[in-house]
Protein backbone atom coordinates (compact mmCIF):
# COMPACT_ATOMS: atom_id res chain seq x y z
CA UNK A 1 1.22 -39.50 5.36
CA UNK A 2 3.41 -36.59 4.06
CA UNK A 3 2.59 -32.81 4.51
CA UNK A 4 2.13 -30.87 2.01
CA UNK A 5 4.66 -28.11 1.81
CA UNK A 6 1.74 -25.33 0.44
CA UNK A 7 0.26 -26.78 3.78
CA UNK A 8 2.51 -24.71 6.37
CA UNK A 9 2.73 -21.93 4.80
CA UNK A 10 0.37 -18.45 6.29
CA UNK A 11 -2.91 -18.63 4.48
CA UNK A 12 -3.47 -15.10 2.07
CA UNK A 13 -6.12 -12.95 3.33
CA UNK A 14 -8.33 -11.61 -0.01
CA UNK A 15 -7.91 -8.15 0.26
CA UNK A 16 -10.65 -5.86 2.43
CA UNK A 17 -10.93 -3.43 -0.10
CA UNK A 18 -11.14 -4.01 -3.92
CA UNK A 19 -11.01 -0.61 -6.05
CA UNK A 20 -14.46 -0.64 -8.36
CA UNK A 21 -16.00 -3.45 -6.54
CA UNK A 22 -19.71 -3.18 -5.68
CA UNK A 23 -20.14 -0.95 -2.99
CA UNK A 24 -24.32 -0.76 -3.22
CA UNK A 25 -24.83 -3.99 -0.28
CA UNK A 26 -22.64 -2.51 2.15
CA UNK A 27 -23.67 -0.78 5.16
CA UNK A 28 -23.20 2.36 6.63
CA UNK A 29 -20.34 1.13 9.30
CA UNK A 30 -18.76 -1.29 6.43
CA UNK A 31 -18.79 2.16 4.36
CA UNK A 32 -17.48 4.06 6.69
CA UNK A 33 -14.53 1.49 7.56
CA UNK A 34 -13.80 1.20 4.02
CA UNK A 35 -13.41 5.07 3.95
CA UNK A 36 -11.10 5.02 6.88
CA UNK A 37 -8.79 2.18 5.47
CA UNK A 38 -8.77 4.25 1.89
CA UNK A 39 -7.82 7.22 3.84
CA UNK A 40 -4.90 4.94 5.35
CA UNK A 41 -3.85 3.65 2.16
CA UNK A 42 -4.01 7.59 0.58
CA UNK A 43 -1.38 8.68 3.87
CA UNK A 44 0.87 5.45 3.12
CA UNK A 45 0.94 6.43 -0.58
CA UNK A 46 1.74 9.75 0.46
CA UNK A 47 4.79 8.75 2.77
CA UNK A 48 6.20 6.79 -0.43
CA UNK A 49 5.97 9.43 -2.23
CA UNK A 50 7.81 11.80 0.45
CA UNK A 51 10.28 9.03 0.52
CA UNK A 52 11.08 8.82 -3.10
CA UNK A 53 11.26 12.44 -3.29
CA UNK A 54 13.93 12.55 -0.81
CA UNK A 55 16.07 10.00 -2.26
CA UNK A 56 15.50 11.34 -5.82
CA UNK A 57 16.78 14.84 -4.31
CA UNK A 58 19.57 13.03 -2.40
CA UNK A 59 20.91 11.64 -5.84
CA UNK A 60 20.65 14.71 -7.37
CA UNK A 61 22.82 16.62 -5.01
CA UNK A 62 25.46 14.02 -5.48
CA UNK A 63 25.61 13.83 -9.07
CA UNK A 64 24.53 17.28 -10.48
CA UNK A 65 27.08 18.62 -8.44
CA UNK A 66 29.56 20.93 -10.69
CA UNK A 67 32.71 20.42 -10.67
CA UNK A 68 35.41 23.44 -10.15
């Protein structure tokens, strides 16, 4: 019998969190760990952003540099 390729590879977890999703069945812990993984996500966005930044202002020092 052959294996199925699909078969081998790392199942997907559905995500924990789902923006807009029906929040009115969950409970006060399952609220509150939703909170602290949005508050995770908000500091990783955060750290991209800082990132970005840093490169954008990197390639602007090299080429709006004048010329003499």
């Amino acid at each position: 019998m052959a294996i199925d390729p699909e078969e081998l590879l790392p199942l997907k977890k559905a995500p924990e969190i789902v923006i807009g999703q029906d929040i009115s069945t969950l409970s006060v812990i399952e609220l509150e760990k939703r909170i602290s993984a949005l508050q995770g996500e908000i500091r990783r966005s955060e750290e991209a952003l800082k990132a970005r930044a840093a490169t954008k202002n990197a390639a602007d020092a090299v080429f709006n540099t004048k010329k003499s």
